[in-house]
N, C-alpha and C. Protein backbone atom coordinates (compact mmCIF):
# COMPACT_ATOMS: atom_id res chain seq x y z
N UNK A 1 134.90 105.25 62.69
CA UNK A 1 135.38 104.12 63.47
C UNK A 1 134.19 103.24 63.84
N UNK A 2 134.28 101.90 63.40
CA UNK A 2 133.12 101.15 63.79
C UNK A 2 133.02 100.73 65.30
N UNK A 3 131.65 101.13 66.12
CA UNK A 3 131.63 101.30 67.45
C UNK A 3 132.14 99.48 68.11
N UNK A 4 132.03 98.56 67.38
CA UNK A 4 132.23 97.19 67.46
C UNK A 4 134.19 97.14 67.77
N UNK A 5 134.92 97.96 67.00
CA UNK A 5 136.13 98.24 67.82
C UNK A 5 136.98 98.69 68.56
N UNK A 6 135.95 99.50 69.70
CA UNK A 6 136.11 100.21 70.52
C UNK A 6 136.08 99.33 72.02
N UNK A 7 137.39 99.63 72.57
CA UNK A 7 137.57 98.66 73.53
C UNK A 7 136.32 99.20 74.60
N UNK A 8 135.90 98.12 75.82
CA UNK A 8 134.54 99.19 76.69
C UNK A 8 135.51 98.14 77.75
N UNK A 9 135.50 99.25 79.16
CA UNK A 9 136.05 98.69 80.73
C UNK A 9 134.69 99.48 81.34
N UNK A 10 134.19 98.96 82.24
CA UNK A 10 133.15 98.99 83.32
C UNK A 10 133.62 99.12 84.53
N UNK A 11 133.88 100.77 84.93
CA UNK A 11 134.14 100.83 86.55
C UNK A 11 132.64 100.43 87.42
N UNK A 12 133.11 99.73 88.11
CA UNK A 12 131.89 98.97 89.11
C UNK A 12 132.29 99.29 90.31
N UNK A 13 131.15 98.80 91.05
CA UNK A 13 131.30 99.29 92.95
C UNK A 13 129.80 99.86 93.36
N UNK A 14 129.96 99.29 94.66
CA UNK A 14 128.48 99.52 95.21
C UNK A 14 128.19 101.39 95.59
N UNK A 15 127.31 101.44 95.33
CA UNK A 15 127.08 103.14 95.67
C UNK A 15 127.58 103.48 96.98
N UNK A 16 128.20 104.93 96.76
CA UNK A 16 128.99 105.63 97.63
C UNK A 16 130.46 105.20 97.88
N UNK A 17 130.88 104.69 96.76
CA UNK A 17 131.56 103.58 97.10
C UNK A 17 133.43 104.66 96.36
N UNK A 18 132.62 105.69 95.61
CA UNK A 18 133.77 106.69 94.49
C UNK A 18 134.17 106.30 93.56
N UNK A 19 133.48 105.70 92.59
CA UNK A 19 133.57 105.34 91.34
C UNK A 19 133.50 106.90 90.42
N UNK A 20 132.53 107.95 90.73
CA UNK A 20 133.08 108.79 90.09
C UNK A 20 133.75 109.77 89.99
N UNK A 21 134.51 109.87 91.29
CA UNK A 21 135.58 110.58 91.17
C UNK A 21 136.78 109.95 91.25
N UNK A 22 137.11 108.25 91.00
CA UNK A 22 137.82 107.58 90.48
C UNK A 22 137.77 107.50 88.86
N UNK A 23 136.63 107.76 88.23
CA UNK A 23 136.42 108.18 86.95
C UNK A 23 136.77 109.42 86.60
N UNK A 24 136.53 110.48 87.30
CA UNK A 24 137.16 111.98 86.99
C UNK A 24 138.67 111.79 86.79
N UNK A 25 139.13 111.14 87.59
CA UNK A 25 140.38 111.25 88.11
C UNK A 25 141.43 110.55 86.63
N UNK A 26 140.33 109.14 86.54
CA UNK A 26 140.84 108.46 84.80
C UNK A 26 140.88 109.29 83.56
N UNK A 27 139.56 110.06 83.81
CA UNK A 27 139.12 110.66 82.13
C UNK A 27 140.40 111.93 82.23
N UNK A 28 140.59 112.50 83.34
CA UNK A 28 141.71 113.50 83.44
C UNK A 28 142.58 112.93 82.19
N UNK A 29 143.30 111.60 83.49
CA UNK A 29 145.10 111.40 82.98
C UNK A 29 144.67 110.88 81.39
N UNK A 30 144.00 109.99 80.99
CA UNK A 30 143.76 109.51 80.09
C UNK A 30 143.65 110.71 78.77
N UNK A 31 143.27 111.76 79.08
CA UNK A 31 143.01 112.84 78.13
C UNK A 31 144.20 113.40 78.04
N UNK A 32 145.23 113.51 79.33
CA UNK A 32 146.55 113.93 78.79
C UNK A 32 147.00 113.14 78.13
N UNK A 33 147.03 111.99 78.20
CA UNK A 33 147.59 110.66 77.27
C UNK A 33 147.11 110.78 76.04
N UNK A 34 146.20 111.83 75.40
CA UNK A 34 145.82 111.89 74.20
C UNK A 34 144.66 110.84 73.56
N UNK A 35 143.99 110.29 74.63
CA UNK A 35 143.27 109.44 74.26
C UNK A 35 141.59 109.90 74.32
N UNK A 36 141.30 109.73 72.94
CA UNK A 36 139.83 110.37 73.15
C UNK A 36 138.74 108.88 73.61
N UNK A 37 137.52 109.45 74.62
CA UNK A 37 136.68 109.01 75.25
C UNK A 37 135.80 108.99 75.73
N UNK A 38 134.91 108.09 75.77
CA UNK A 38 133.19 107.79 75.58
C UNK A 38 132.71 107.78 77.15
N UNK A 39 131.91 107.53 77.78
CA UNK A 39 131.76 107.84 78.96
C UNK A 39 130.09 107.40 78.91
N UNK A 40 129.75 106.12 79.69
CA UNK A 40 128.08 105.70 79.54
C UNK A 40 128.10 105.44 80.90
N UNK A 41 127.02 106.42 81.57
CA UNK A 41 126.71 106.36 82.65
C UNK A 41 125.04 105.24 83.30
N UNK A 42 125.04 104.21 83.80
CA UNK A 42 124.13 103.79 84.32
C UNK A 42 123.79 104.49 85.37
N UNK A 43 122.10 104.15 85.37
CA UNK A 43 121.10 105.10 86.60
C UNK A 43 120.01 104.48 86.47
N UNK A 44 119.80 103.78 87.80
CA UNK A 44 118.77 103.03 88.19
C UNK A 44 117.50 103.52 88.40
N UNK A 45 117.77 104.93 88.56
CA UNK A 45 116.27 105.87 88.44
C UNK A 45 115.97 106.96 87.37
N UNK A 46 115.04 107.52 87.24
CA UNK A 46 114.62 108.09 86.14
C UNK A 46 115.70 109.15 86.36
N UNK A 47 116.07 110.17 84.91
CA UNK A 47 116.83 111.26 85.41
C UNK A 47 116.32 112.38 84.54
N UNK A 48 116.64 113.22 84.75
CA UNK A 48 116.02 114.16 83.57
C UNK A 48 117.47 115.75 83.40
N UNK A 49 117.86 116.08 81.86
CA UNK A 49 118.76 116.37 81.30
C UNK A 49 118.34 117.71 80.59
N UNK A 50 117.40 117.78 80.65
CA UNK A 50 116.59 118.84 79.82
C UNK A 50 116.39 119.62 81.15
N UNK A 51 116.41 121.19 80.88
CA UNK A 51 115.94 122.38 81.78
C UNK A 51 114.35 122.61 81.70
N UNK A 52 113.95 122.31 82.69
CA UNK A 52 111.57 122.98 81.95
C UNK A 52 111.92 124.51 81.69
N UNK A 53 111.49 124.26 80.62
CA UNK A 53 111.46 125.61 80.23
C UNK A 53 111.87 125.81 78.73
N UNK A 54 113.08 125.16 78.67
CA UNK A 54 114.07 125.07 77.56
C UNK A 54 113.64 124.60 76.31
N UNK A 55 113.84 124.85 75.13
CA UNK A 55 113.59 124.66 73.77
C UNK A 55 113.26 122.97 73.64
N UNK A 56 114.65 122.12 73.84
CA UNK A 56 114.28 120.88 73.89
C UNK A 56 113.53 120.11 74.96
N UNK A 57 113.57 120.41 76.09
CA UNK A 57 112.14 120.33 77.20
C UNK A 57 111.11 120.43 76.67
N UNK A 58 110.68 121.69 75.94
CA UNK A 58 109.26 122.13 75.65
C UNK A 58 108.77 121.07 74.26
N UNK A 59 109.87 120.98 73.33
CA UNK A 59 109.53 119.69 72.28
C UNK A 59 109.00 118.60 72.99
N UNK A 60 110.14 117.95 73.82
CA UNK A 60 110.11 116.42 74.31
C UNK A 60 108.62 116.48 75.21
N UNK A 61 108.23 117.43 75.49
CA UNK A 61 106.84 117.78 76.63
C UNK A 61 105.50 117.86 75.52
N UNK A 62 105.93 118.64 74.08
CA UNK A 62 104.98 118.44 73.27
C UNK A 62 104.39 116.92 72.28
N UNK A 63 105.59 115.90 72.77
CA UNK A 63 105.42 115.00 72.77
C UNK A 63 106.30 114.00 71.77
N UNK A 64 107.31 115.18 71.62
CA UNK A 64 108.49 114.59 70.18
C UNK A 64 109.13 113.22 71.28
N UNK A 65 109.72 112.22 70.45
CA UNK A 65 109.96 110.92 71.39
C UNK A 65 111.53 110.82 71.41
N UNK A 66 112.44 111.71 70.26
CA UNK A 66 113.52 112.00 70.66
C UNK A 66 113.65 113.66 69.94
N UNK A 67 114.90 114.18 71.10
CA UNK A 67 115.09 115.36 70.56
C UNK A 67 116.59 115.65 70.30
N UNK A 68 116.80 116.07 69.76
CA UNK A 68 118.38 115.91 69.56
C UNK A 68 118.51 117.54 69.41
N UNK A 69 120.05 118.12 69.54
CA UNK A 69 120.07 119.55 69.67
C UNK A 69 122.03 119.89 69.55
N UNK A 70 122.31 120.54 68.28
CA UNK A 70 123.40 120.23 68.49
C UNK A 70 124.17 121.81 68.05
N UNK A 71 125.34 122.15 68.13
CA UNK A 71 126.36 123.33 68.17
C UNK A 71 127.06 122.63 67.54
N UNK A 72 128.03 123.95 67.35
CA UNK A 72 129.43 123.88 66.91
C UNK A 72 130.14 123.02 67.70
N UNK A 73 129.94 123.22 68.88
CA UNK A 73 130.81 122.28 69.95
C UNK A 73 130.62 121.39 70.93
N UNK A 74 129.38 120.73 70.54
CA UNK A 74 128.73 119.60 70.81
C UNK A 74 127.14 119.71 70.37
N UNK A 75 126.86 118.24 71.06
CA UNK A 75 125.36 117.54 70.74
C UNK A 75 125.14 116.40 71.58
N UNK A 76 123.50 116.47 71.86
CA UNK A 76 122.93 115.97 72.62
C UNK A 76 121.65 115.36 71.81
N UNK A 77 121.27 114.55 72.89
CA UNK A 77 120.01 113.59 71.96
C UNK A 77 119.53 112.73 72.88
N UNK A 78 118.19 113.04 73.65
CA UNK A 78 117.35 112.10 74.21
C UNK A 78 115.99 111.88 73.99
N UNK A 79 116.12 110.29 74.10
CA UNK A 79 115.14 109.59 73.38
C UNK A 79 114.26 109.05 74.64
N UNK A 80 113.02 108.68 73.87
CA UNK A 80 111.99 108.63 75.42
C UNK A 80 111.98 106.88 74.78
N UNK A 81 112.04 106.11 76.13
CA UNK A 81 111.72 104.80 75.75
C UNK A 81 110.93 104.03 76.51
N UNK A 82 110.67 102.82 75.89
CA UNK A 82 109.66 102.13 77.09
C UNK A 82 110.44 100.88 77.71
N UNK A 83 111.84 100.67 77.30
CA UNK A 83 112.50 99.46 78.37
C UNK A 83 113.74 99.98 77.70
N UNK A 84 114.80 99.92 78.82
CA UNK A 84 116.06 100.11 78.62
C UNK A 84 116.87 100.26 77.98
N UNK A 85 117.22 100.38 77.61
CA UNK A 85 118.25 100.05 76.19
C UNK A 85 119.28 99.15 76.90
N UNK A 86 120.25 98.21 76.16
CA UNK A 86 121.44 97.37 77.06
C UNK A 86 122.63 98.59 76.31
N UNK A 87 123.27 97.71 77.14
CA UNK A 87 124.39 98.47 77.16
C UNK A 87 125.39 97.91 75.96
N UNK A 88 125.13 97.37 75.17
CA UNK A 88 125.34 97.22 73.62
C UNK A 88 125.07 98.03 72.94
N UNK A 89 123.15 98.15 72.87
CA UNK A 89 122.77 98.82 72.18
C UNK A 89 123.02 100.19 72.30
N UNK A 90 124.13 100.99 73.44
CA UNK A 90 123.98 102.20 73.87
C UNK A 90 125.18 102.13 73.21
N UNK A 91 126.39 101.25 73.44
CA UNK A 91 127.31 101.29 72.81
C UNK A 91 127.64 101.26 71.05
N UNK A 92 126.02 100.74 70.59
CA UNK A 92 126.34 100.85 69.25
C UNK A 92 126.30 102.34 68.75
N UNK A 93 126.03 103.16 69.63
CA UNK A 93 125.75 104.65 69.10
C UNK A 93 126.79 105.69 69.21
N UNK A 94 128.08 105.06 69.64
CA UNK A 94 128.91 105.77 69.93
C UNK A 94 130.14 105.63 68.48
N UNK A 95 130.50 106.48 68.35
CA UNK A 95 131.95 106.51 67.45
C UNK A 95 132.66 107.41 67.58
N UNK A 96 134.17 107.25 66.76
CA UNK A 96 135.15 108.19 67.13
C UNK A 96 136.00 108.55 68.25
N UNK A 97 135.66 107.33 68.97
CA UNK A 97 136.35 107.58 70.08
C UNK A 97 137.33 106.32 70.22
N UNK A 98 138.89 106.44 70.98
CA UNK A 98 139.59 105.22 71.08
C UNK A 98 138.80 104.22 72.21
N UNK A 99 138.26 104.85 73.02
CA UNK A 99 137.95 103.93 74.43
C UNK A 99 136.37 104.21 75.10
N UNK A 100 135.67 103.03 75.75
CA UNK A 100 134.72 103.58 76.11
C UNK A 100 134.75 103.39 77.59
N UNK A 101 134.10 104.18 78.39
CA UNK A 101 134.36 103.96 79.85
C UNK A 101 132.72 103.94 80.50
N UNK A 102 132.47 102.59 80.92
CA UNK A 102 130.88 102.93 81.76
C UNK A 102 130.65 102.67 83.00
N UNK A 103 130.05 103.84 83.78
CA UNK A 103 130.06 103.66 84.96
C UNK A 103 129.37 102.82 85.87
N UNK A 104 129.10 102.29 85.96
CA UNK A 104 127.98 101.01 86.63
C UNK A 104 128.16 99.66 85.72
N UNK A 105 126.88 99.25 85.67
CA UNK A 105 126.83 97.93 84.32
C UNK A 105 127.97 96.86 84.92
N UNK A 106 127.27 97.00 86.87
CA UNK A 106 128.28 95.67 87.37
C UNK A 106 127.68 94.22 86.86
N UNK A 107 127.08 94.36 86.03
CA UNK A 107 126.52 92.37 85.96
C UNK A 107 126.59 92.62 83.86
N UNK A 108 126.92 93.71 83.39
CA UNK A 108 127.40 93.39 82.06
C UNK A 108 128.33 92.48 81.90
N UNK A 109 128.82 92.50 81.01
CA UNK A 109 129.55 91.07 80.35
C UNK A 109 130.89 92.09 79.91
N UNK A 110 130.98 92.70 80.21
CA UNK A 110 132.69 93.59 79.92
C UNK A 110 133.33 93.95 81.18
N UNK A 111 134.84 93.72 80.57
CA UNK A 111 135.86 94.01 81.73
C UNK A 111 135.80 94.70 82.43
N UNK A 112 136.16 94.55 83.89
CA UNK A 112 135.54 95.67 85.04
C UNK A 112 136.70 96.08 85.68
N UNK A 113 136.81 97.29 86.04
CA UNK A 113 137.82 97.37 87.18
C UNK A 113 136.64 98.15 88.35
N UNK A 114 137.34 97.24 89.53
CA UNK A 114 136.34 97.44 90.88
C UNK A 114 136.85 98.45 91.54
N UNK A 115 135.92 99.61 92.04
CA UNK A 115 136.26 100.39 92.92
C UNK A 115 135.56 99.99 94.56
N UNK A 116 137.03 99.50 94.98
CA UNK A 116 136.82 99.09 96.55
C UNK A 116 136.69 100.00 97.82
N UNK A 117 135.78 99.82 98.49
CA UNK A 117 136.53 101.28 99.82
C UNK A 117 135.50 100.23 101.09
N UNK A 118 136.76 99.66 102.02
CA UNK A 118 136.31 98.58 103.27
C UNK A 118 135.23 99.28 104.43
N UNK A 119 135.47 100.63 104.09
CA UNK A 119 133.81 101.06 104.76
C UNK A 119 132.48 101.39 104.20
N UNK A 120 132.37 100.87 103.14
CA UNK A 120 131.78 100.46 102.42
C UNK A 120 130.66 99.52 102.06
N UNK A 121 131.68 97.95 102.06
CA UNK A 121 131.21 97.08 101.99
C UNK A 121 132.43 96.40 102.51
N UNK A 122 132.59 94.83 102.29
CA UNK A 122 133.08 93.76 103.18
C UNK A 122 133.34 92.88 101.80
N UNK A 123 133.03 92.96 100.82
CA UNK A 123 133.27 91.62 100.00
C UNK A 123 133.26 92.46 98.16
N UNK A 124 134.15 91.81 97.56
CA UNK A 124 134.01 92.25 96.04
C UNK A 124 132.74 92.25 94.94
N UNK A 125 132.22 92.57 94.54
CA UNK A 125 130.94 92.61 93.55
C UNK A 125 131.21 91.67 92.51
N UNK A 126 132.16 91.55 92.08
CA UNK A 126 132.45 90.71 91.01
C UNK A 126 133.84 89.62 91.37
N UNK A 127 133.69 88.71 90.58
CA UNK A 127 134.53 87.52 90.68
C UNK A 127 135.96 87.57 89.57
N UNK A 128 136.95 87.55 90.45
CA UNK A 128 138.12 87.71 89.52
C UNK A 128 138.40 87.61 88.24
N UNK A 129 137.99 87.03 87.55
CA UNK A 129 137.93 86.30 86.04
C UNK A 129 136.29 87.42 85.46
N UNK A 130 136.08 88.47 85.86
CA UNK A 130 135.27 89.30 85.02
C UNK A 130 136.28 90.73 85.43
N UNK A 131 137.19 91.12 86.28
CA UNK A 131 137.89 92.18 86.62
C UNK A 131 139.44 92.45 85.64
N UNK A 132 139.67 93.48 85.18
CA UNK A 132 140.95 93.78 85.02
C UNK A 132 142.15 94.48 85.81
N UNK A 133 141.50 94.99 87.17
CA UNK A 133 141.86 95.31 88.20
C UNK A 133 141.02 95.49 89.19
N UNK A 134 141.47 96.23 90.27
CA UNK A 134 141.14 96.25 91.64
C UNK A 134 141.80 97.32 92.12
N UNK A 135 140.68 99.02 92.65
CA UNK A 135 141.30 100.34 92.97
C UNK A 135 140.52 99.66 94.05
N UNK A 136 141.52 99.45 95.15
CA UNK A 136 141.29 99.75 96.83
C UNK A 136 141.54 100.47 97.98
N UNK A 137 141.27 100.45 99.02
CA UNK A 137 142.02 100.73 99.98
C UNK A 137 142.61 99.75 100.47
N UNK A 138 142.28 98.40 100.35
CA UNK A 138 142.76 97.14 100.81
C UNK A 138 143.42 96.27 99.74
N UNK A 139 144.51 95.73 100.33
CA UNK A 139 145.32 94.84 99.34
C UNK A 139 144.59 93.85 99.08
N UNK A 140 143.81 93.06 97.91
CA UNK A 140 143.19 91.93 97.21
C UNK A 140 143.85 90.96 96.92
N UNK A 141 144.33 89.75 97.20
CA UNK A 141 145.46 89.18 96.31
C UNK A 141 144.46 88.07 95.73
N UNK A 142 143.46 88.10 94.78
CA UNK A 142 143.07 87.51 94.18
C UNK A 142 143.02 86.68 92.32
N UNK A 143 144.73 87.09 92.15
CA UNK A 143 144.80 87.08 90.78
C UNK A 143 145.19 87.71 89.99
N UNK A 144 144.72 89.95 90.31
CA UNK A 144 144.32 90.77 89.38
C UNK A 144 144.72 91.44 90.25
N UNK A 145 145.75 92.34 89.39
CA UNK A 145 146.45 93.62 89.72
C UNK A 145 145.36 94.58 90.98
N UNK A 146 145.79 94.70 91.86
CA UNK A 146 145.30 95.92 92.85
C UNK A 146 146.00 97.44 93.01
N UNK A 147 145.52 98.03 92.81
CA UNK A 147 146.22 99.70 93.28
C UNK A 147 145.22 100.27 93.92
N UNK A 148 146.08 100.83 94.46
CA UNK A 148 145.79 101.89 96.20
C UNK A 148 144.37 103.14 95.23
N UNK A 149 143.29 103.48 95.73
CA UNK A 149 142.83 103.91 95.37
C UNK A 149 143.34 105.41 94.79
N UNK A 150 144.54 106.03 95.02
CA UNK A 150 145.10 107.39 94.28
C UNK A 150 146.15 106.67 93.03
N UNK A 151 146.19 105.85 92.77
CA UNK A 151 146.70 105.51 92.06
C UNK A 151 146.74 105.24 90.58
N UNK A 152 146.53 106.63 89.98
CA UNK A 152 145.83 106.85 88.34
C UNK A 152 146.53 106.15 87.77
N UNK A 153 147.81 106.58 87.98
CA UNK A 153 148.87 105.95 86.72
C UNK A 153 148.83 104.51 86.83
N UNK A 154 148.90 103.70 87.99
CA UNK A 154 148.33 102.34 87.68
C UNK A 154 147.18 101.93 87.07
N UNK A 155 146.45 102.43 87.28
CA UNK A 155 144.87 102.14 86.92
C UNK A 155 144.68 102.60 85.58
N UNK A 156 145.17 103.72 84.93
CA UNK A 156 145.17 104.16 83.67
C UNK A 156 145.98 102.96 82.82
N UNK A 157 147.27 102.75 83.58
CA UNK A 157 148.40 102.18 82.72
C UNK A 157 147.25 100.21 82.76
N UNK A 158 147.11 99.62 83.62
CA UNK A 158 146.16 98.62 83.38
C UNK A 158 144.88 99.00 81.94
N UNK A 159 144.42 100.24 81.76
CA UNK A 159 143.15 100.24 80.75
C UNK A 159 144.53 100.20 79.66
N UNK A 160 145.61 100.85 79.49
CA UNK A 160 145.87 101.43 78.32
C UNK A 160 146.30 100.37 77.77
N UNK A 161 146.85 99.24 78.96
CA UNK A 161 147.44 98.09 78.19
C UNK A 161 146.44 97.01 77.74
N UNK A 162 145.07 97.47 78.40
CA UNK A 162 143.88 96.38 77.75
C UNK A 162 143.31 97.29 76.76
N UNK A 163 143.45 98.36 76.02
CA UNK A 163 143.03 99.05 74.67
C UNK A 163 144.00 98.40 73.37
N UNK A 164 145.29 98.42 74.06
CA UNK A 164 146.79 97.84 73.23
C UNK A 164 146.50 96.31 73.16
N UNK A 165 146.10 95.17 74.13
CA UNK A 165 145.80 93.96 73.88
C UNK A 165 144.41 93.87 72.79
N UNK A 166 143.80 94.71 72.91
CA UNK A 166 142.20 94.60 72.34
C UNK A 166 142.82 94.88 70.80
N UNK A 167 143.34 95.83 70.40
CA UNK A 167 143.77 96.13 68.88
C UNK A 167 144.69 95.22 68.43
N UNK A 168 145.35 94.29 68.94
CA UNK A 168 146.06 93.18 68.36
C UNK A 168 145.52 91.95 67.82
């Protein structure tokens, strides 16, 4: 599957805000729905994925610049870089999947659905015309569908019908 037709939605929201367990909560129903899915997490600080100690630790420490490491039932692969990668280029590496879902990447250029919570913050991160919805605790009437923050099946049923608009 060429990664170029893979629909991508951007859950956004300011930290602490439960974007990822509004994401747990998606990748769930969405997986009963039979829909397989990509998952690109932004992180503003360094992170590290490898155990010290571990086979691919001890490579990437001997100075290999990517290490990749893979099973029967998955694979992994990190690469050491000197500026970011965008979130294109992260997306060009993905295939096989119907949908991609990334967690942050509020000022990318792909459809967002906002995760709202009024103790929080006071005002939306993004401007109606970049959102495909709105998970709140507060009713939005700005245009774009809002659901109550437990509200999977809305929030799922909004991505599934922008995967179904995207393939037409």
């Amino acid at each position: 599957m060429n990664c170029r037709l893979i629909p991508v939605i951007s859950i956004v929201a300011k930290s602490g805000t439960g974007k990822t367990t509004l994401l747990e909560k998606v990748i769930r129903k969405l997986k009963i729905d039979g829909i397989r899915l990509a998952v690109i997490k932004h992180d503003a600080h360094q992170f590290t994925m490898d155990q010290p100690g571990k086979d691919t630790w001890r490579l990437a420490q001997a100075g290999a610049d990517v290490v990749a490491i893979s099973s029967p039932h998955k694979m992994a692969m990190i690469e050491k870089v000197t500026t970011e990668k965008s979130l294109d280029e992260m997306i060009a590496m993905i295939s096989g999947v119907d949908l991609i879902l990334t967690e942050g990447f509020k000022r990318g250029d792909k459809p967002k659905i906002e995760v709202f919570r009024s103790t929080v913050h006071q005002e939306l991160l993004c401007r109606p015309d970049e959102l495909l919805a709105i998970a709140s605790d507060v009713d939005w009437q700005v245009g774009v569908p809002c659901y109550p923050l437990e509200d999977i099946t809305g929030i799922t049923g909004v991505i599934k019908q922008y995967m179904e608009d995207f393939t037409q």
